[in-house]
C-alpha atoms as a PDB file:
ATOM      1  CA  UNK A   1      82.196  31.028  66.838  1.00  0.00           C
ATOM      2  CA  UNK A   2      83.878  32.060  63.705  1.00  0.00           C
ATOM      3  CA  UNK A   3      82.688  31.473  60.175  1.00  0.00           C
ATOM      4  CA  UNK A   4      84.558  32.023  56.991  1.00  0.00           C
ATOM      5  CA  UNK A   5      83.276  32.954  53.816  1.00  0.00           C
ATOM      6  CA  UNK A   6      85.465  32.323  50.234  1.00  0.00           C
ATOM      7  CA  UNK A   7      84.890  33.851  47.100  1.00  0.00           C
ATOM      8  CA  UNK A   8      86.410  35.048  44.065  1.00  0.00           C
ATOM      9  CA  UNK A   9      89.726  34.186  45.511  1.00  0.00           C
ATOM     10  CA  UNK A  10      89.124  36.075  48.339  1.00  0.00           C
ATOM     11  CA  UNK A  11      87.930  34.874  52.268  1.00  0.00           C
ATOM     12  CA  UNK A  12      86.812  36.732  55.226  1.00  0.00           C
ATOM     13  CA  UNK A  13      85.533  36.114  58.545  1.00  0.00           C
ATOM     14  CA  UNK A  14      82.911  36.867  60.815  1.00  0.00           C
ATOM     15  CA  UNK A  15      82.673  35.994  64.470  1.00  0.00           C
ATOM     16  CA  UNK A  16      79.216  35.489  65.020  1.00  0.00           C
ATOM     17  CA  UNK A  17      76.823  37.018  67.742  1.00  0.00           C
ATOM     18  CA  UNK A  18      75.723  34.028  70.576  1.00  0.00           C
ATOM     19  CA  UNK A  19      71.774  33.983  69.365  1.00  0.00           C
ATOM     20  CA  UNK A  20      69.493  31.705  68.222  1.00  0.00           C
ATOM     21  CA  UNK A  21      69.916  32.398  64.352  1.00  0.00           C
ATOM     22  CA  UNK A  22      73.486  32.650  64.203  1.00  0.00           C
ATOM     23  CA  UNK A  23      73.523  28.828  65.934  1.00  0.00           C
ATOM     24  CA  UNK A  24      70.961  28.048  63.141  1.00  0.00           C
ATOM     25  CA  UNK A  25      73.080  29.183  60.714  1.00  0.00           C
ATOM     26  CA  UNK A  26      76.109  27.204  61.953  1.00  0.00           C
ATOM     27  CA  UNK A  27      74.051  23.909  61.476  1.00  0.00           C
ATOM     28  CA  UNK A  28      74.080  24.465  57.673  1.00  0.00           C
ATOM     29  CA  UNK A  29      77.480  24.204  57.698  1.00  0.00           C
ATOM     30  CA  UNK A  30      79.542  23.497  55.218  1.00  0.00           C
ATOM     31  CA  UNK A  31      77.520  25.439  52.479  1.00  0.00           C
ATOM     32  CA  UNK A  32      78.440  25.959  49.175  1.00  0.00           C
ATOM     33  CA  UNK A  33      75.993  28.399  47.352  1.00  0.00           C
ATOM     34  CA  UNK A  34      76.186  32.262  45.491  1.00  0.00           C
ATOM     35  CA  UNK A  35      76.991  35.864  46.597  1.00  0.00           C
ATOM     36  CA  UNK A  36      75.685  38.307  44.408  1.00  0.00           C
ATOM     37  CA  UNK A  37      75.140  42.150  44.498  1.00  0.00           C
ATOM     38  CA  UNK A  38      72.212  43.452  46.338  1.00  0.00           C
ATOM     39  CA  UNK A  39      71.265  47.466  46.084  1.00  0.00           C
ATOM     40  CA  UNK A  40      74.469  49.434  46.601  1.00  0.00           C
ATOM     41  CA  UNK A  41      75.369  48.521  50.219  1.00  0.00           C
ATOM     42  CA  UNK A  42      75.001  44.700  50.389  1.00  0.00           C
ATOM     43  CA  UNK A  43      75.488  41.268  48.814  1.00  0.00           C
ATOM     44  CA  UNK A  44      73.867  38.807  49.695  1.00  0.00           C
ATOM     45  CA  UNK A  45      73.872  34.710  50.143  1.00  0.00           C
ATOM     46  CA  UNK A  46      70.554  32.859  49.726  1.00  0.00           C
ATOM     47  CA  UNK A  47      70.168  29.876  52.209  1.00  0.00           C
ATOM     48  CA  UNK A  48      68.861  26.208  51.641  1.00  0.00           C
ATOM     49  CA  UNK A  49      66.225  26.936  53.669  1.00  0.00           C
ATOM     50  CA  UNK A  50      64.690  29.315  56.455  1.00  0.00           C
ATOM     51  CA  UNK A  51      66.634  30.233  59.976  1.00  0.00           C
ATOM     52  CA  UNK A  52      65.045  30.453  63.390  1.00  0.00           C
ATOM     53  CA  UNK A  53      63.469  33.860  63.858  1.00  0.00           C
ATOM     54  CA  UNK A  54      64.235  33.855  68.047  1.00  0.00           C
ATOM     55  CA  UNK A  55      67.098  35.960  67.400  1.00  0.00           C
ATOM     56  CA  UNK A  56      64.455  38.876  65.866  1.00  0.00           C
ATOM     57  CA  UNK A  57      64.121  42.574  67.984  1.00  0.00           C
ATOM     58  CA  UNK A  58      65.987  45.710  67.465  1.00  0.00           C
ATOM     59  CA  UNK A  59      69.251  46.524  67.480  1.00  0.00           C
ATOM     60  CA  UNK A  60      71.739  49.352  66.691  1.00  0.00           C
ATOM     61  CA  UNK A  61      74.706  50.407  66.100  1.00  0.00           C
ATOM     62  CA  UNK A  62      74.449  49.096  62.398  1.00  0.00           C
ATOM     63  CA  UNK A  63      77.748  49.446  60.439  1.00  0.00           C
ATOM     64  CA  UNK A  64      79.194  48.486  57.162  1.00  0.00           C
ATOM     65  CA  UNK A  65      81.228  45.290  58.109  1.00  0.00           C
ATOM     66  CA  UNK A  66      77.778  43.470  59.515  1.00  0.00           C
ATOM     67  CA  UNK A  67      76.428  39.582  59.001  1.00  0.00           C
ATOM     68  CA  UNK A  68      72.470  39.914  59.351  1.00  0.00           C
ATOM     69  CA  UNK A  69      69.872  37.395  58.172  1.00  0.00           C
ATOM     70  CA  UNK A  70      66.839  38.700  55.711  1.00  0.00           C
ATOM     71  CA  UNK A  71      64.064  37.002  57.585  1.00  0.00           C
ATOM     72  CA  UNK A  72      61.649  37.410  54.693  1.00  0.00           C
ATOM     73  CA  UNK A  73      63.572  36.259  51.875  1.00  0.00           C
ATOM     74  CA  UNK A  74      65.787  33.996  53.605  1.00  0.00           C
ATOM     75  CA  UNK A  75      69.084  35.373  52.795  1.00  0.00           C
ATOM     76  CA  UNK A  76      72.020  36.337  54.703  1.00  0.00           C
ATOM     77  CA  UNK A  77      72.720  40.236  53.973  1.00  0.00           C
ATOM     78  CA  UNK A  78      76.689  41.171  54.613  1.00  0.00           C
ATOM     79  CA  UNK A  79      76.993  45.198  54.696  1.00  0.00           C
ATOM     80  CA  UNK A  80      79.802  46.026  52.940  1.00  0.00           C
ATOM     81  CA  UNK A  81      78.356  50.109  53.351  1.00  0.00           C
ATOM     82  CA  UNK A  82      75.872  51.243  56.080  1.00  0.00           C
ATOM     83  CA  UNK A  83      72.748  50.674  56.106  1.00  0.00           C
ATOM     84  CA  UNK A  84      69.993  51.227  58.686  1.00  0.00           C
ATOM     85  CA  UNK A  85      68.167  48.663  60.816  1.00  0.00           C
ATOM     86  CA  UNK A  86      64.840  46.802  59.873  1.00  0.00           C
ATOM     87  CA  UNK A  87      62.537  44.580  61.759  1.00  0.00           C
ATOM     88  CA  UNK A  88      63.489  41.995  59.176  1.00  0.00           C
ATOM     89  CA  UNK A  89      66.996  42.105  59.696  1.00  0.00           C
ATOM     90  CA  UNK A  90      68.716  39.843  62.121  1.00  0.00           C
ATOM     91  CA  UNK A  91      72.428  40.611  63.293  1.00  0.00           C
ATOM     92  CA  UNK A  92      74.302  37.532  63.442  1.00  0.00           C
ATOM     93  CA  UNK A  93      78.056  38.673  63.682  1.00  0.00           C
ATOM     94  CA  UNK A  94      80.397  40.959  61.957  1.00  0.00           C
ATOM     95  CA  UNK A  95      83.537  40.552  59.723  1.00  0.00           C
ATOM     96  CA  UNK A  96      86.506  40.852  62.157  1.00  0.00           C
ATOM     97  CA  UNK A  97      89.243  41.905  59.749  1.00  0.00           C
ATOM     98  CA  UNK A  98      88.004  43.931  57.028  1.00  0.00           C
ATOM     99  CA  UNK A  99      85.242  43.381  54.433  1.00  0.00           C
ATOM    100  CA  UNK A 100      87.025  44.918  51.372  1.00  0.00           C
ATOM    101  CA  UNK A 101      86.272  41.518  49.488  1.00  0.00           C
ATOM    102  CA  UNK A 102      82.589  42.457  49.330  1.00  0.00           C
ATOM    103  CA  UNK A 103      83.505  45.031  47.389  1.00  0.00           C
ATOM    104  CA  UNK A 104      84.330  43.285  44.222  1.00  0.00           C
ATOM    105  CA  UNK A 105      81.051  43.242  42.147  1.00  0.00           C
ATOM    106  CA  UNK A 106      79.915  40.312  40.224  1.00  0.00           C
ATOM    107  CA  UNK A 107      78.156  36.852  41.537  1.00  0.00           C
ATOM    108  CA  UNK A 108      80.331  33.921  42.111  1.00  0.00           C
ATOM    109  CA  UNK A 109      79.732  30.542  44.241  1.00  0.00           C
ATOM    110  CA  UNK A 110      80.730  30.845  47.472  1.00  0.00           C
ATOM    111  CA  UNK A 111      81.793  28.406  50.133  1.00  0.00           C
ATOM    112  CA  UNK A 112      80.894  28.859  53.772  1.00  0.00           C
ATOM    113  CA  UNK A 113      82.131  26.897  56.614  1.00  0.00           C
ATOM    114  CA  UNK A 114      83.370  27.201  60.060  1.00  0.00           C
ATOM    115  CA  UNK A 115      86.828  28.818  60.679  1.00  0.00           C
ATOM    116  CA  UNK A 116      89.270  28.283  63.032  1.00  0.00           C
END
């Protein structure tokens, strides 16, 4: 499955990992909510409410271009630089072409819905 994300007149996509969370997350859908700036690597969407947690356990390979939930805070985080991975973090996808559009700074509503 393949979410979109549009902001700033900008969209990307993520094709999402087959877990628990990331089917959560689809259920949501259509959201429309904020992305705003988080630490130097990140921005970051906060949800209506809490995800399912089954998805939780390590992982690796983390990489700028990843979708991951913030179990604690209930946010999604999307890496737009690397980062490394926490028992908080859930991977639910990764942007499929490109994530430059997290790299323009500010906070701005954001839509997210299902693509293609």
């Amino acid at each position: 499955m393949r979410i979109r994300f549009t902001f700033a007149d900008r969209s990307l996509d993520a094709v999402l990992t087959d877990n628990p969370t990331a089917r959560d997350l689809v259920t949501l859908l259509p959201l429309e909510l904020t992305i705003e700036d988080y630490s130097t690597n990140e921005k970051i969407v906060r949800l209506p409410r809490n995800l399912s947690e089954e998805a939780s356990g390590p992982f690796g390979n983390e990489a700028a271009g990843d979708l991951c939930y913030y179990a604690p805070w209930g946010n999604l985080a999307l890496f737009h630089a690397g980062y490394r991975y926490s028992r908080s973090l859930i991977r639910l996808g990764r942007f499929e072409a490109g994530y430059d559009a997290l790299l323009t700074r500010g906070e701005f509503p954001v839509s997210v819905e299902r693509a293609g």
